[in-house]
N, C-alpha and C. Protein backbone atom coordinates (compact mmCIF):
# COMPACT_ATOMS: atom_id res chain seq x y z
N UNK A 1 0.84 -1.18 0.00
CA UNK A 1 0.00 0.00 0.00
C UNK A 1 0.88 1.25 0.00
N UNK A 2 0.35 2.21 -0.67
CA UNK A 2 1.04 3.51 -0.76
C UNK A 2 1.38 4.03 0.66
N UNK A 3 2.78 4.65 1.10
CA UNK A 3 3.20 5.00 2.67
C UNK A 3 2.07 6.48 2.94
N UNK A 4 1.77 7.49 1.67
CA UNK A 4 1.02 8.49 2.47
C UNK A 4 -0.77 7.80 2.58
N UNK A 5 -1.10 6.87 1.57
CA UNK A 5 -2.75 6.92 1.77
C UNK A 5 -2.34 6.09 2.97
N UNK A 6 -1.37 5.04 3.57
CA UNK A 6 -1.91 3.97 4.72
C UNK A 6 -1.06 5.31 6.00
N UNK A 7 -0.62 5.97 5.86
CA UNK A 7 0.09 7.46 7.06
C UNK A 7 -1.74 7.90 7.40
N UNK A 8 -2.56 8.47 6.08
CA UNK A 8 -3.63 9.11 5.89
C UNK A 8 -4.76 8.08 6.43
N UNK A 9 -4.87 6.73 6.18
CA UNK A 9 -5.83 6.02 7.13
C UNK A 9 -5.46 5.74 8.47
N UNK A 10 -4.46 5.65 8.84
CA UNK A 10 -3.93 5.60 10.39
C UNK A 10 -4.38 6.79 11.06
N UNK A 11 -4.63 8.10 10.42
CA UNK A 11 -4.69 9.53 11.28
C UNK A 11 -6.09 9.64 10.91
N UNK A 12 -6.98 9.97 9.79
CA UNK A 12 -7.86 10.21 9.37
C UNK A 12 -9.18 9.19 9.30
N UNK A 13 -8.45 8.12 8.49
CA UNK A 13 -9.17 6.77 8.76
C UNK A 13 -10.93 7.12 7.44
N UNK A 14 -10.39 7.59 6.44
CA UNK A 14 -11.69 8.15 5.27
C UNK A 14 -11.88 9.55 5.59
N UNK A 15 -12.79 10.09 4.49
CA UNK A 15 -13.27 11.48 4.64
C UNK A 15 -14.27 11.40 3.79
N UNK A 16 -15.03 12.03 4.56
CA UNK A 16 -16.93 11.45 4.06
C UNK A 16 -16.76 13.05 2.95
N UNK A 17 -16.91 13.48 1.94
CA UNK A 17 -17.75 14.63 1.25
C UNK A 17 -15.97 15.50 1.00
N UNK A 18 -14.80 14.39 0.65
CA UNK A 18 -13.90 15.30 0.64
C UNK A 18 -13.60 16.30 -0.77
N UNK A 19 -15.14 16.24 -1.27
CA UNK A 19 -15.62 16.97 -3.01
C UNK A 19 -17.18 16.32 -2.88
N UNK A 20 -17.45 17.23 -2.50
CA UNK A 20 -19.02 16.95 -2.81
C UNK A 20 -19.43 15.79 -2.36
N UNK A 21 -20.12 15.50 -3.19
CA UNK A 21 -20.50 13.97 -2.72
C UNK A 21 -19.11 12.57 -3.07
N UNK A 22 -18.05 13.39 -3.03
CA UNK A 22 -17.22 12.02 -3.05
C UNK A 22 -16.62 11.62 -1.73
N UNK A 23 -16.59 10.68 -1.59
CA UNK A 23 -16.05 10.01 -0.11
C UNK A 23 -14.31 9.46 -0.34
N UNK A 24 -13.79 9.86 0.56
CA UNK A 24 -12.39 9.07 0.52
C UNK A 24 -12.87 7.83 1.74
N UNK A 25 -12.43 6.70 1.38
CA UNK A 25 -12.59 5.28 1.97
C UNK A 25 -11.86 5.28 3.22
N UNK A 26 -12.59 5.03 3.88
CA UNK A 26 -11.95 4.46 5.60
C UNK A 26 -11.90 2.79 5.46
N UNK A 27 -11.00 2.20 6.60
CA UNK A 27 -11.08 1.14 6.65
C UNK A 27 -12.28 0.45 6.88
N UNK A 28 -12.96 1.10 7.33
CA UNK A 28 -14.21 0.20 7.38
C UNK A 28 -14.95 -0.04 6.25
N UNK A 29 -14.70 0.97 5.22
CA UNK A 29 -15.38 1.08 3.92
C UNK A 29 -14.65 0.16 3.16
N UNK A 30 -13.34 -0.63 3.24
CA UNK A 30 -13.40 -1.51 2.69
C UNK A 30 -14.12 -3.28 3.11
N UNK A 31 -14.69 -3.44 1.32
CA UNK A 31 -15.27 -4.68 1.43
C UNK A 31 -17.21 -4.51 1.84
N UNK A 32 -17.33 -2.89 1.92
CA UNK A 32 -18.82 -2.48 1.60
C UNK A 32 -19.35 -2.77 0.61
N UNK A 33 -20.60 -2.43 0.47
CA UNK A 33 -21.50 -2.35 -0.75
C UNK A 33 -20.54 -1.47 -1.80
N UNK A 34 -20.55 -0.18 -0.99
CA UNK A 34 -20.04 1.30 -1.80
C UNK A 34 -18.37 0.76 -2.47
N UNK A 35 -17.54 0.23 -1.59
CA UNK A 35 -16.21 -0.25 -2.28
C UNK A 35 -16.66 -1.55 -3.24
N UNK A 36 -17.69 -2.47 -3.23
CA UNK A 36 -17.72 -3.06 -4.42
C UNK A 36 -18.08 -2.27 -5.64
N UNK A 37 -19.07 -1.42 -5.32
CA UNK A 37 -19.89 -0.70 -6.73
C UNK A 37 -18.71 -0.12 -7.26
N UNK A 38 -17.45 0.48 -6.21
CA UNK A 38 -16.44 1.50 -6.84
C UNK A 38 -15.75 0.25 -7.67
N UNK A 39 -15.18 -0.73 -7.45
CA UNK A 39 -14.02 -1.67 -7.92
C UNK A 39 -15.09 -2.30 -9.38
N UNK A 40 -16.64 -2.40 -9.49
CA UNK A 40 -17.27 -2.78 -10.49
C UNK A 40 -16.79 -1.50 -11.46
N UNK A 41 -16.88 -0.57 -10.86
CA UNK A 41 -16.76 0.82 -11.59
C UNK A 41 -15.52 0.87 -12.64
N UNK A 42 -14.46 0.70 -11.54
CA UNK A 42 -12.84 0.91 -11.99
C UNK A 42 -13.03 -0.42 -12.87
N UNK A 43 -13.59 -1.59 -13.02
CA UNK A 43 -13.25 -2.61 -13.99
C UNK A 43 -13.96 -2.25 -15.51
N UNK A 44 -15.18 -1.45 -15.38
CA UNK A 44 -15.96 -1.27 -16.38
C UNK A 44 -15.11 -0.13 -17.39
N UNK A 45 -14.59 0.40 -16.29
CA UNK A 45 -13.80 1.67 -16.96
C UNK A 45 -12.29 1.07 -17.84
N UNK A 46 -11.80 0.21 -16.95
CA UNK A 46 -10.83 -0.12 -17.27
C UNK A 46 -10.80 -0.81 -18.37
N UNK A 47 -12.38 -2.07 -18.87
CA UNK A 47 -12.54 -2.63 -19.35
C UNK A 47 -12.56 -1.79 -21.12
N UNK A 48 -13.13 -0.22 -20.76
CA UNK A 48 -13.50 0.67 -21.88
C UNK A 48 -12.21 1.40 -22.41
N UNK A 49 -11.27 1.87 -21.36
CA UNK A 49 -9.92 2.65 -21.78
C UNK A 49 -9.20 2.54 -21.31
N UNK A 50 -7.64 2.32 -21.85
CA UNK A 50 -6.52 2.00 -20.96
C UNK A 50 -5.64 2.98 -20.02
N UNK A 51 -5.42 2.84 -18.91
CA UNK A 51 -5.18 3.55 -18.30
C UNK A 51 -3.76 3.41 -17.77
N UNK A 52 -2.77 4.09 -18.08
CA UNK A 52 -1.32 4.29 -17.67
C UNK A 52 -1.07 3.59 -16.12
N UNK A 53 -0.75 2.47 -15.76
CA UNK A 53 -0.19 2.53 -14.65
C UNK A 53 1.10 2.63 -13.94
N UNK A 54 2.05 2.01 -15.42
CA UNK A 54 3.40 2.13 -15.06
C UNK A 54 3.72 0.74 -14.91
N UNK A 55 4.86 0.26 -15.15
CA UNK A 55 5.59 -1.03 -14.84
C UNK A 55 5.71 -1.69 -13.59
N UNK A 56 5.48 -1.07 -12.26
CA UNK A 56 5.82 -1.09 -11.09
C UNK A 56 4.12 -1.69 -10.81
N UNK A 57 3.63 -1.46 -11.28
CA UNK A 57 2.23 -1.32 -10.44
C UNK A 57 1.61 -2.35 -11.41
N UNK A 58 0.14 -2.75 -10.37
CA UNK A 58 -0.82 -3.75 -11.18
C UNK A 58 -2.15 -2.94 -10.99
N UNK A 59 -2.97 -3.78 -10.47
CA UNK A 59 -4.47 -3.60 -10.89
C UNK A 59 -4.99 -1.99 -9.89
N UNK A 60 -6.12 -1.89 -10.29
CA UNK A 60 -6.22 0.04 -9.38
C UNK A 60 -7.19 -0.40 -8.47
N UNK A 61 -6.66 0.49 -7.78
CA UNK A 61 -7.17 0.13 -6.13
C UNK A 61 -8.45 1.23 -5.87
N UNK A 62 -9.62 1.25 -5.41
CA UNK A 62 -10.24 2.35 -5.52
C UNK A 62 -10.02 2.72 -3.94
N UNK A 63 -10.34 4.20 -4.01
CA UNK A 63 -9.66 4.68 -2.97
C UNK A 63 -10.67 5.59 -2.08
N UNK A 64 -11.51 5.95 -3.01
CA UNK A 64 -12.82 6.87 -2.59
C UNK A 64 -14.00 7.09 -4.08
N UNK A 65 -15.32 7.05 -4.08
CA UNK A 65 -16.17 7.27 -4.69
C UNK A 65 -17.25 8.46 -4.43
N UNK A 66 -18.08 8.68 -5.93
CA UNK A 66 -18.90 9.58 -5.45
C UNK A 66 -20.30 8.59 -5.05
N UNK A 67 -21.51 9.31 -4.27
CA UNK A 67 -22.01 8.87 -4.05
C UNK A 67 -23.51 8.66 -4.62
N UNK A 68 -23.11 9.59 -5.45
CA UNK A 68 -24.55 9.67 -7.13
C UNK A 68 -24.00 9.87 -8.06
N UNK A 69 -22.97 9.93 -8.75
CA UNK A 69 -22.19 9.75 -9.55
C UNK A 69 -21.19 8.53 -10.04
N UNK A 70 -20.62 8.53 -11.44
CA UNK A 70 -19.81 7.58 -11.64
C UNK A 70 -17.78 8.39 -11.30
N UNK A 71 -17.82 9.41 -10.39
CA UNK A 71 -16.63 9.66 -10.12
C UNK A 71 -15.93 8.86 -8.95
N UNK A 72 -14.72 8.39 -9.54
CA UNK A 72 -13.79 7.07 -8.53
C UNK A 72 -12.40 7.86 -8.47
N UNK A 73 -12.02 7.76 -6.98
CA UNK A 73 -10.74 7.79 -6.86
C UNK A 73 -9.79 6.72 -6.71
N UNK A 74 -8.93 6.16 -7.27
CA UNK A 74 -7.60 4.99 -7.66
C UNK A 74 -6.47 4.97 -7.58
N UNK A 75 -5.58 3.93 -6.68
CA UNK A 75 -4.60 3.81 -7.05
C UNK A 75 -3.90 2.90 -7.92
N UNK A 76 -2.95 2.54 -8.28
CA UNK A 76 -2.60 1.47 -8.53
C UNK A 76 -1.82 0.81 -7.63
N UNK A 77 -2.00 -0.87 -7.65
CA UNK A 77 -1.33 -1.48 -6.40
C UNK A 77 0.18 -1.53 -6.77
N UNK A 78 1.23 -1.56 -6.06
CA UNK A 78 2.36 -1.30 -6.34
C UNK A 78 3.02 -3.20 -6.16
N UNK A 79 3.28 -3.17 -7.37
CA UNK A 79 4.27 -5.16 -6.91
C UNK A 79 5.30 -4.67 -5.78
N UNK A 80 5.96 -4.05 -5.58
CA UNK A 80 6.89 -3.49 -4.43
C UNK A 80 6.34 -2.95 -3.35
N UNK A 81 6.47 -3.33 -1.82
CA UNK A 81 5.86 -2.86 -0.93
C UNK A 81 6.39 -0.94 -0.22
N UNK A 82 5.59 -0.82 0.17
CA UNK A 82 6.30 0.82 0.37
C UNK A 82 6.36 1.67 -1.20
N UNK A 83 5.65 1.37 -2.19
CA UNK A 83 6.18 2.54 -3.58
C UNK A 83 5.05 3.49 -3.45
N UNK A 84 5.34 4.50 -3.61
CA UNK A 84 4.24 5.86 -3.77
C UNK A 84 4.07 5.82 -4.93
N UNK A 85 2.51 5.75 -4.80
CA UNK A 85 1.55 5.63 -6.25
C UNK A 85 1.00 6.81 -6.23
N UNK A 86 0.32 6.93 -7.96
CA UNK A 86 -0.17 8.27 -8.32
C UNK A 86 -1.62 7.67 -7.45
N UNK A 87 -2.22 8.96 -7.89
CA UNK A 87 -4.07 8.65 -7.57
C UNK A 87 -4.33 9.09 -8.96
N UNK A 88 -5.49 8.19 -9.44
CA UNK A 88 -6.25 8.91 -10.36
C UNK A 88 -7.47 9.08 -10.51
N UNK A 89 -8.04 9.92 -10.94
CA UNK A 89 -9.55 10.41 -10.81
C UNK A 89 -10.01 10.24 -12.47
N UNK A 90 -10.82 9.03 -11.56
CA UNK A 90 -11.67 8.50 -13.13
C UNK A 90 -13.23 8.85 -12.83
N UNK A 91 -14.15 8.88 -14.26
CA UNK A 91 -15.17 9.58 -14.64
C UNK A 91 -15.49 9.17 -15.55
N UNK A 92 -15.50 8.12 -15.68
CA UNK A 92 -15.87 7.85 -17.49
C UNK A 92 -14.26 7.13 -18.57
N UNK A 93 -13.68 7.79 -17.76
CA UNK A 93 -12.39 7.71 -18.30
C UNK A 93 -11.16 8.52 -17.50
N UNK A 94 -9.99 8.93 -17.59
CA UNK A 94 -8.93 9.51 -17.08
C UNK A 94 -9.46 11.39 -16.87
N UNK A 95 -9.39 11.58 -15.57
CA UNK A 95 -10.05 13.08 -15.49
C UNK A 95 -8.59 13.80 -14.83
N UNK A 96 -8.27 13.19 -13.94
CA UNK A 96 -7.03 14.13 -13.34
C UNK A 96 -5.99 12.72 -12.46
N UNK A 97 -4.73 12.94 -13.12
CA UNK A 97 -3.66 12.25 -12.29
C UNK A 97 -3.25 12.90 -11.68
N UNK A 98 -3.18 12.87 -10.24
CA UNK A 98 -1.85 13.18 -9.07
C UNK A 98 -0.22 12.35 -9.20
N UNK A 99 0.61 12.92 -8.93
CA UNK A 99 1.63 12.57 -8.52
C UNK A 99 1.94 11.80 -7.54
N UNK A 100 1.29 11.63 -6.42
CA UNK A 100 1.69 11.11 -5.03
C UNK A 100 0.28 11.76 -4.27
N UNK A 101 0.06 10.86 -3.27
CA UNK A 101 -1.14 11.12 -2.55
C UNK A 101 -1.23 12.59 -1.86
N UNK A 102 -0.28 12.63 -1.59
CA UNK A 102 0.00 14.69 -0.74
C UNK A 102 -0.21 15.31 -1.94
N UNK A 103 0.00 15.16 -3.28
CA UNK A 103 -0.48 16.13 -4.43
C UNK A 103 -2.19 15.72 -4.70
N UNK A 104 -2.31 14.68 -4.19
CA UNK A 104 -3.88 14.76 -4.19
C UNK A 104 -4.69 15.64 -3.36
N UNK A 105 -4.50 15.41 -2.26
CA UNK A 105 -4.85 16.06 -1.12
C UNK A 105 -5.01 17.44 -1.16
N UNK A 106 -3.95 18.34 -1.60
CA UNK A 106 -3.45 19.24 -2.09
C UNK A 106 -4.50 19.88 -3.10
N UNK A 107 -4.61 18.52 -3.61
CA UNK A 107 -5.81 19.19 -4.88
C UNK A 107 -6.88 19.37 -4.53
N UNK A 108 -7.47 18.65 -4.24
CA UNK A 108 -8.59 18.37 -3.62
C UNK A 108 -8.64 19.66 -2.57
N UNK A 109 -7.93 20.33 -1.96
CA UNK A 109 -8.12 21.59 -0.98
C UNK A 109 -8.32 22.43 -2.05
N UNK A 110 -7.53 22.75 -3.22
CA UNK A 110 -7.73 23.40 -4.11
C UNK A 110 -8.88 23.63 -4.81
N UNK A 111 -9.61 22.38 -4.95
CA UNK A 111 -10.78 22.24 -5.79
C UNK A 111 -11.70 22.94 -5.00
N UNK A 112 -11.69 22.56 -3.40
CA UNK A 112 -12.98 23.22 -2.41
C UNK A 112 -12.55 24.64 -2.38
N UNK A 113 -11.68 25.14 -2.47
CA UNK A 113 -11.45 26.65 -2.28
C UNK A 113 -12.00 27.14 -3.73
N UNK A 114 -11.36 26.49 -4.82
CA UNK A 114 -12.37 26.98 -5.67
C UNK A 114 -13.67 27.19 -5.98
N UNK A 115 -14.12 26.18 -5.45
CA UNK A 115 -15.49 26.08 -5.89
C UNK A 115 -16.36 26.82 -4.53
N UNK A 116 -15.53 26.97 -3.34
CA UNK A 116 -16.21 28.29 -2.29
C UNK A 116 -15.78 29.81 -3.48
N UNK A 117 -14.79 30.13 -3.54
CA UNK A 117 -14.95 31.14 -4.45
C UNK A 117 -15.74 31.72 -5.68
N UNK A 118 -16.70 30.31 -5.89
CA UNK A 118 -17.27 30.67 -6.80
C UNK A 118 -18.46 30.84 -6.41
N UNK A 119 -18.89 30.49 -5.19
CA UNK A 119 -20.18 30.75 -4.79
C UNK A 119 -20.10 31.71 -3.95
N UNK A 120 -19.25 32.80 -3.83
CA UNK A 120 -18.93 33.89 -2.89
C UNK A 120 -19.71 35.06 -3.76
């Protein structure tokens, strides 16, 4: 598992609405209803367009979903234990890659500040 998302479930442990209606996954959320519909999701998608994971890595891990929508957050699982994986935000297809989970995070603050600015 990636060292910042399993740092980020040890302290945080999920984040319910961290974009709207998308949820970042707590441990308990794995092996739910909501983490199967996401991993049906990521296969259907995967099944439709190929998605970059890199040599290092295998199948994508979902990481958080929306909760009326088809938006999924993913990693890929790393064959090496300890490798920092991107996240990616799928929608249909490839919407936004992160670098490393702290550039997600990052974003994701970004996105809510934006979108408070726009309703200011």
């Amino acid at each position: 598992m990636d060292p910042e998302y399993a740092d980020f479930l040890q302290h945080a442990d999920g984040w319910p609405a961290i974009l709207q209606d998308i949820d970042l996954f707590g441990t308990a959320d794995f092996g739910s209803v909501a983490y199967a519909e996401a991993e049906e999701l990521v296969r259907v998608i995967e099944d439709e367009v190929q998605i970059e994971r890199g040599e290092d890595f295998s199948r994508l891990i979902p990481i958080g979903a929306s909760r009326t929508d088809i938006d999924i957050f993913a990693m890929p699982s790393a064959r090496k234990p300890s490798r920092p994986a991107p996240v990616i935000w799928l929608a249909g297809g490839e919407i936004e890659r992160y670098q490393t989970f702290s550039d997600f995070f990052r974003g994701m603050i970004a996105e809510n500040l934006a979108e408070a600015d726009s309703l200011a």
